[in-house]
N, C-alpha and C. Protein backbone atom coordinates (compact mmCIF):
# COMPACT_ATOMS: atom_id res chain seq x y z
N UNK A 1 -56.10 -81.54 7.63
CA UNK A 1 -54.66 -81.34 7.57
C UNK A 1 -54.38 -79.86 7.25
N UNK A 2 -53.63 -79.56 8.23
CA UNK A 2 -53.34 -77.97 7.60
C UNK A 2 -52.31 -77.63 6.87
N UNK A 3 -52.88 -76.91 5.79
CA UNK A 3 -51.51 -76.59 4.90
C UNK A 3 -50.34 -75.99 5.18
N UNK A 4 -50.14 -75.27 6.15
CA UNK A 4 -49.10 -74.85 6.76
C UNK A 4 -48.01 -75.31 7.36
N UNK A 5 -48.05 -76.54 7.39
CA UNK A 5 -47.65 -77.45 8.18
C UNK A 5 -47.13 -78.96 7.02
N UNK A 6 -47.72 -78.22 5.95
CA UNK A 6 -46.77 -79.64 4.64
C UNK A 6 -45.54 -78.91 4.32
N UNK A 7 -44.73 -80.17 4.05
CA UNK A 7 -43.56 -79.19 3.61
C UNK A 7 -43.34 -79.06 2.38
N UNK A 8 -44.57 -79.87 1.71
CA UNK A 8 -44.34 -79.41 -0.21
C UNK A 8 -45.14 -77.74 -0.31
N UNK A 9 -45.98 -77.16 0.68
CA UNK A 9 -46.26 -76.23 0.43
C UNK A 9 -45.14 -75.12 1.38
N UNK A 10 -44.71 -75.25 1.84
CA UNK A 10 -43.47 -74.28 2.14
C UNK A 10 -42.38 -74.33 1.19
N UNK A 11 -42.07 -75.40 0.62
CA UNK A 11 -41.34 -75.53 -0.41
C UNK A 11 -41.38 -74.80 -1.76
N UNK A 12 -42.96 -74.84 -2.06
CA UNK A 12 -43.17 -74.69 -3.36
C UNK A 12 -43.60 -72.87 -3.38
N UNK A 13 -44.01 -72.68 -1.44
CA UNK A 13 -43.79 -71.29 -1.30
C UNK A 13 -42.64 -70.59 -1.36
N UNK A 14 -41.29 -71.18 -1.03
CA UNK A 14 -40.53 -70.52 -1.23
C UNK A 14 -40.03 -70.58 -2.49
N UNK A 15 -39.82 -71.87 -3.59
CA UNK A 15 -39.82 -71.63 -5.12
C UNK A 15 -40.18 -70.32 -5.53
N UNK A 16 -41.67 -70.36 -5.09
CA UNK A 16 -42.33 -68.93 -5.92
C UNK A 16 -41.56 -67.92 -5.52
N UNK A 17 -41.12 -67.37 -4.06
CA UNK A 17 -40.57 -66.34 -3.95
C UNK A 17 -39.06 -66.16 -4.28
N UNK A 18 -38.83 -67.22 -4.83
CA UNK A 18 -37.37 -67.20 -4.87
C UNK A 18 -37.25 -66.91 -6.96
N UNK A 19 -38.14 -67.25 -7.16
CA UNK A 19 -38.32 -66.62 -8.54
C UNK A 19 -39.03 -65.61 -8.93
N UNK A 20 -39.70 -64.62 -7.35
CA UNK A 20 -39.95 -63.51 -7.89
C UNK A 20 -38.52 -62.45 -7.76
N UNK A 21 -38.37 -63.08 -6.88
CA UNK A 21 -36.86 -62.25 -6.67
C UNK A 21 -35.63 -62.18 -8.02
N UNK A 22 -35.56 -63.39 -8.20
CA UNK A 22 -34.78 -64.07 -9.29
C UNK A 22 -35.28 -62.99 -10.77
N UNK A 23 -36.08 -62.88 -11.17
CA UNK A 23 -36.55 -62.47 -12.61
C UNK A 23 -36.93 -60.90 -12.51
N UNK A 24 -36.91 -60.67 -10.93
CA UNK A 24 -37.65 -59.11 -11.25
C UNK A 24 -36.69 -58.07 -12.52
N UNK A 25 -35.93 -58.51 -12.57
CA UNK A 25 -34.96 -57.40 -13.69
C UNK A 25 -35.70 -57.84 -15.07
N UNK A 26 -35.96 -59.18 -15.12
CA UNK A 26 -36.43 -59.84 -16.58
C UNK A 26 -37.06 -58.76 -17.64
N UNK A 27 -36.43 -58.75 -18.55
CA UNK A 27 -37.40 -57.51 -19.37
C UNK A 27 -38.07 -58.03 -20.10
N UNK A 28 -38.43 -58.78 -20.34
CA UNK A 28 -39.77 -59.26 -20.95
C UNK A 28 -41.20 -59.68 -19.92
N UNK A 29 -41.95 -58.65 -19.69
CA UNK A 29 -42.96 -58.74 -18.62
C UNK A 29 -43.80 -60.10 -18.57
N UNK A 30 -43.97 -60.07 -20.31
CA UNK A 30 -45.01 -61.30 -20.46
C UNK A 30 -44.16 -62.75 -20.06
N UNK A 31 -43.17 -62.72 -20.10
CA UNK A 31 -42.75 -64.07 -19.74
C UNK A 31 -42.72 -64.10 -18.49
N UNK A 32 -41.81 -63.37 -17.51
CA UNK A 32 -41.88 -63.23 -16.36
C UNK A 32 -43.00 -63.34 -15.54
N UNK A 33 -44.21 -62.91 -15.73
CA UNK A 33 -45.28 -62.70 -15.25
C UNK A 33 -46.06 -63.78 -15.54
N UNK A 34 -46.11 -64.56 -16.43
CA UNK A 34 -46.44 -65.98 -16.99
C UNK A 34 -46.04 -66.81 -15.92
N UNK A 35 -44.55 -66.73 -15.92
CA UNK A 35 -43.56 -67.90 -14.83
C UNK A 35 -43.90 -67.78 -13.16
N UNK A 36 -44.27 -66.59 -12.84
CA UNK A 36 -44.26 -66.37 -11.72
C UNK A 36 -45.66 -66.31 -11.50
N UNK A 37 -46.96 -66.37 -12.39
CA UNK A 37 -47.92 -66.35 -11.40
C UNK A 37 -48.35 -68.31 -12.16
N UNK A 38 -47.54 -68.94 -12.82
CA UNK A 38 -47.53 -70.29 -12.57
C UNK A 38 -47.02 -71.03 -11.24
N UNK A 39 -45.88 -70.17 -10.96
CA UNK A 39 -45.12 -70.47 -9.39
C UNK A 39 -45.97 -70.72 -8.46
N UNK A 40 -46.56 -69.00 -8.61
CA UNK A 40 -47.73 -69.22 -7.69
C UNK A 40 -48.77 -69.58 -7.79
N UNK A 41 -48.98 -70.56 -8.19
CA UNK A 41 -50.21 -71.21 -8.67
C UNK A 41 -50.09 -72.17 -7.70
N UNK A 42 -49.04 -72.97 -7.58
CA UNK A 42 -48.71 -74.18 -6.76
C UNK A 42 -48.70 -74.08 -5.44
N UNK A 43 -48.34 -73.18 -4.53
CA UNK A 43 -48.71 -72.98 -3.47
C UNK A 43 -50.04 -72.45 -3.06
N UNK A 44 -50.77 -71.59 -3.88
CA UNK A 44 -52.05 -71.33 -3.73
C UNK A 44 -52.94 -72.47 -3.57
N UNK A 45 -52.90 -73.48 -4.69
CA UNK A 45 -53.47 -74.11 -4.97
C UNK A 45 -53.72 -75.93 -4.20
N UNK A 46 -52.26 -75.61 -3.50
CA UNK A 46 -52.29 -76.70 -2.72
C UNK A 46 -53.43 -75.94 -1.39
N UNK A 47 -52.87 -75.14 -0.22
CA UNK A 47 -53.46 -74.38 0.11
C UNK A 47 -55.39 -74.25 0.08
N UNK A 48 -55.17 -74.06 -0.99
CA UNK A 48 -56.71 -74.18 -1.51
C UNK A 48 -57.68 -75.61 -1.10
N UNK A 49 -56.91 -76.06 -1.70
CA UNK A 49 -57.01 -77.70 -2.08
C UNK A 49 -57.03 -78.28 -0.16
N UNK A 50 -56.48 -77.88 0.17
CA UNK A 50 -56.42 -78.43 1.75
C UNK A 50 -57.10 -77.79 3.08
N UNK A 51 -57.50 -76.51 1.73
CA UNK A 51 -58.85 -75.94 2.84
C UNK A 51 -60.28 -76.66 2.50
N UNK A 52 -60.38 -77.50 1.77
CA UNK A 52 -61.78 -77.86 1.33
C UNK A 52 -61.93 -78.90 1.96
N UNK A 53 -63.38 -79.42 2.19
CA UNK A 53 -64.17 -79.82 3.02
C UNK A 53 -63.85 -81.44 2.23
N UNK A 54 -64.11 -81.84 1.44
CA UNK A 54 -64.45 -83.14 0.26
C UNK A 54 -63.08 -83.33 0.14
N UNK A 55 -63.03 -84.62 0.47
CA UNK A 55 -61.35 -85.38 -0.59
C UNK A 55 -61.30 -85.11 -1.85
N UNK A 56 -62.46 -84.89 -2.74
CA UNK A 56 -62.23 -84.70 -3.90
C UNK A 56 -61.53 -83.66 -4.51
N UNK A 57 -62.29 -82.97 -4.05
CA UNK A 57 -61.99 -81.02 -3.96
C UNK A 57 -60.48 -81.21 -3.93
N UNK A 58 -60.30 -81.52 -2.58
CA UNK A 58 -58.82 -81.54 -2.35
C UNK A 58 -57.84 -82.54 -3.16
N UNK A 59 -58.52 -83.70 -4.02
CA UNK A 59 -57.11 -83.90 -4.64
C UNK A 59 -57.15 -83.48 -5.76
N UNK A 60 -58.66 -82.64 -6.13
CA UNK A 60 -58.51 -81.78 -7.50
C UNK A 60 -57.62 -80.69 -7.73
N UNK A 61 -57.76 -80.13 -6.48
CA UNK A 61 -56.58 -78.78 -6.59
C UNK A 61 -55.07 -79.17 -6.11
N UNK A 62 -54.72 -80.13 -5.54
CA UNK A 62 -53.47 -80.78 -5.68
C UNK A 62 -53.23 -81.54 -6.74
N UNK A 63 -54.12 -81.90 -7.11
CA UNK A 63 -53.98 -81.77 -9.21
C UNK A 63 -53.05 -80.73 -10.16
N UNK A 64 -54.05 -79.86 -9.88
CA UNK A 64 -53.72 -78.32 -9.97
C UNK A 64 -52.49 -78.27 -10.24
N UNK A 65 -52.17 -77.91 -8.90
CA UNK A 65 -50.93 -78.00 -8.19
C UNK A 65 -49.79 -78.38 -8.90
N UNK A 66 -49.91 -79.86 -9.16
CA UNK A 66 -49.06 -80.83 -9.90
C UNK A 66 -49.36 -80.29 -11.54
N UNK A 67 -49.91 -79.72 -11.86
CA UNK A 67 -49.97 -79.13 -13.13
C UNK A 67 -49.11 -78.35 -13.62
N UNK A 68 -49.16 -77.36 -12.53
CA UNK A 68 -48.72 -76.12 -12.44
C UNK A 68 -47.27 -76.40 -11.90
N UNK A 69 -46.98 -77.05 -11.79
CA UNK A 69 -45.28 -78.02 -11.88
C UNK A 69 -44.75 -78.19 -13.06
N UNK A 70 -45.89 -78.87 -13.71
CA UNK A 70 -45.14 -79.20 -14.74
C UNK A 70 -45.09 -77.97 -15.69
N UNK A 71 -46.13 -77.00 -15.56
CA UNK A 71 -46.15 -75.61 -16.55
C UNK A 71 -44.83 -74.84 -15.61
N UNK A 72 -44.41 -74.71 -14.84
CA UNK A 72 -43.63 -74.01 -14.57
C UNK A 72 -42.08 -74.65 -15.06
N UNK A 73 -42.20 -76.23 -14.48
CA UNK A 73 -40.71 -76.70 -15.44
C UNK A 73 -40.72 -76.17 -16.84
N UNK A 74 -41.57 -76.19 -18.09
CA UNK A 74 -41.41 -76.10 -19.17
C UNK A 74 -41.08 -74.81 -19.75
N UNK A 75 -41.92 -73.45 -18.66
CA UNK A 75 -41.29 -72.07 -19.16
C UNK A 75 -40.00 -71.98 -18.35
N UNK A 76 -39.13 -73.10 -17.53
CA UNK A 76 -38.04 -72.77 -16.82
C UNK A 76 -36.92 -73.19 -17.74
N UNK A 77 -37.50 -74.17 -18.74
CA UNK A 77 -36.49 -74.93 -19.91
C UNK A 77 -36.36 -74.13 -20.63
N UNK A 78 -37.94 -72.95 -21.31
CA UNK A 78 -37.43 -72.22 -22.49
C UNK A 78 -36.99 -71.06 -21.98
N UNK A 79 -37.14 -70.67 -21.20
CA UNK A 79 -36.56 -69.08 -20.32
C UNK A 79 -35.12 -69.78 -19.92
N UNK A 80 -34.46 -71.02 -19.81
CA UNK A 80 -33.30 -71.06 -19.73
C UNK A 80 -32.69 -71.04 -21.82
N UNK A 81 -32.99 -71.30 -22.37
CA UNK A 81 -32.46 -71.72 -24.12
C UNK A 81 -32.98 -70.93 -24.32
N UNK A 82 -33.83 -69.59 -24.09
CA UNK A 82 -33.26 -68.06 -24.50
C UNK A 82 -32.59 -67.24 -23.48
N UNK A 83 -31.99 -67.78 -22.59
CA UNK A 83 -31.43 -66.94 -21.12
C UNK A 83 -32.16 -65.70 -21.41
N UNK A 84 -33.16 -65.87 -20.36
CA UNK A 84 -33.60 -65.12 -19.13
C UNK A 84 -33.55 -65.63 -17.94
N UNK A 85 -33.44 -67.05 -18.09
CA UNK A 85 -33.29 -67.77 -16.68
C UNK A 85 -31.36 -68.15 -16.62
N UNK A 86 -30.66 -67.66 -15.57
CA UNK A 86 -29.62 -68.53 -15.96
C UNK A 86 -29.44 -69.84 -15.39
N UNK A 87 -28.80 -70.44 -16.20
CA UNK A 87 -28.21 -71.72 -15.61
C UNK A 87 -28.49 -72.77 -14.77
N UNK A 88 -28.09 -71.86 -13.68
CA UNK A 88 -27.45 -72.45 -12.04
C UNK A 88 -28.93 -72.66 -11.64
N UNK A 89 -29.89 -71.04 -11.95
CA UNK A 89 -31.38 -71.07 -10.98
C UNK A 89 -32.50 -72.11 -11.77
N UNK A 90 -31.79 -72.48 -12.80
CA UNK A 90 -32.90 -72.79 -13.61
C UNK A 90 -32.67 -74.36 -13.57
N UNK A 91 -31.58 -74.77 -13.17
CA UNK A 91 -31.25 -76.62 -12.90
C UNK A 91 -31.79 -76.80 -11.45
N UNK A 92 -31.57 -75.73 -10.89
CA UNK A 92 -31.99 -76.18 -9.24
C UNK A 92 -33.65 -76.17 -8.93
N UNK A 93 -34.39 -75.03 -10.12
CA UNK A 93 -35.62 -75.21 -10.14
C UNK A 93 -36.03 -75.77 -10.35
N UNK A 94 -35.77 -76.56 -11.57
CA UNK A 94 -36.24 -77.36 -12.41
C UNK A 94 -36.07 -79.12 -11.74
N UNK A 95 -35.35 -79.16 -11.00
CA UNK A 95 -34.93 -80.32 -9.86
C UNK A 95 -35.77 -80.27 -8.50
N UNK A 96 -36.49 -78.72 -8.58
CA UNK A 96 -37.36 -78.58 -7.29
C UNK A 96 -38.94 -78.82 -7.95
N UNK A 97 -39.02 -78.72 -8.76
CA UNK A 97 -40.50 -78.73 -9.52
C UNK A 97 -40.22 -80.46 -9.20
N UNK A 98 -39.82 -81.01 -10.06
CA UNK A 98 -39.88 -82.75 -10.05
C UNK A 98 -39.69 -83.26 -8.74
N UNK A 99 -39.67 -82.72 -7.90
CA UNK A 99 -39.51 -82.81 -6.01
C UNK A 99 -41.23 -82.67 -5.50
N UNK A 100 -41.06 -81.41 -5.94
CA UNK A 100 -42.61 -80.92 -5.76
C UNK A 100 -43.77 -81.91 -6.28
N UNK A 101 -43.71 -82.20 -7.63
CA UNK A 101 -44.56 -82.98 -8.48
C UNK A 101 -44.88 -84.30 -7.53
N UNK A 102 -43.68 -85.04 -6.73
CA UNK A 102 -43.41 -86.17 -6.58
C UNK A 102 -43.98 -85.76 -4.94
N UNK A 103 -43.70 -84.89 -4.61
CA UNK A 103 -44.22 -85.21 -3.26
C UNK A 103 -45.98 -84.73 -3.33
N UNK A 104 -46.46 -83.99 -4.35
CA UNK A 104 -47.97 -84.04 -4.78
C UNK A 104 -48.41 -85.12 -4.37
N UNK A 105 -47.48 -85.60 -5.52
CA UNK A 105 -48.70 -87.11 -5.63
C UNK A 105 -48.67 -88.14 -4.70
N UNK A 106 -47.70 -87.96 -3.95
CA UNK A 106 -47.74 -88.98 -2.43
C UNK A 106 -48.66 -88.47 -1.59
N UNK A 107 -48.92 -86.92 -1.27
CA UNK A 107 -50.07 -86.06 -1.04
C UNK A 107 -51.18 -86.69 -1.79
N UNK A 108 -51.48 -86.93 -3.05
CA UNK A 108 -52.77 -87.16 -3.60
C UNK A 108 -53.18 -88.65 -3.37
N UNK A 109 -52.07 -89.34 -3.49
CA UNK A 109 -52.11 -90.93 -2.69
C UNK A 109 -52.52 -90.91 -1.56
N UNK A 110 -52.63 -90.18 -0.58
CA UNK A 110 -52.78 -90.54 1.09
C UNK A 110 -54.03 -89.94 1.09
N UNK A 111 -54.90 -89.06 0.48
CA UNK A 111 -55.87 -88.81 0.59
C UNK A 111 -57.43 -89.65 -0.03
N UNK A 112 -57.74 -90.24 1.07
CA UNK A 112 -58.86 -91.39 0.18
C UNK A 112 -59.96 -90.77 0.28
N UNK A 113 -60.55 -91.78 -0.74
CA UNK A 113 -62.05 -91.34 -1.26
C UNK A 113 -63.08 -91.32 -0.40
């Protein structure tokens, strides 16, 4: 299956770029840079995960993946309750991560042993 061609990894590719865009002003590097190479963790990692040879491989790093969902919702909650994130980007992200998560694991369901 090629990864190019799922739409949780175009999805979760454009998340990432839409929060590098989103935070580049952020003045706190370490957070920013935390959030955004968690972003990108999830598209890499699916990616990854769907270049490998073994089902296993592959639903380990769509594991990953789904990890790195949930680490990115949680710095999107506290980067919103100290605004660096506002509001608006941070409900719609945070509604795209639990999208993402959910279509993982229908991804990690269809792939048998």
């Amino acid at each position: 299956m090629d990864f190019e061609k799922l739409e949780v990894w175009h999805r979760s590719k454009a998340l990432s770029v839409a929060m590098y865009r989103a935070l580049a002003d952020c003045p706190d590097y370490g957070f920013r840079n935390q959030l955004t190479r968690s972003a990108l963790s999830v598209p890499s990692n699916i990616a990854e995960g769907m270049e490998r040879a073994g089902n296993a491989e592959k639903r380990y790093f769509l594991s990953v993946a789904k990890g790195s969902c949930a680490e990115v919702r949680t710095q999107l909650m506290v980067g919103q309750e100290i605004d660096y994130v506002e509001q608006a980007f941070a409900a719609h992200w945070i509604h795209e991560t639990r999208e993402l998560s959910r279509m993982l694991t229908g991804l990690i369901n269809r792939i048998t042993e």
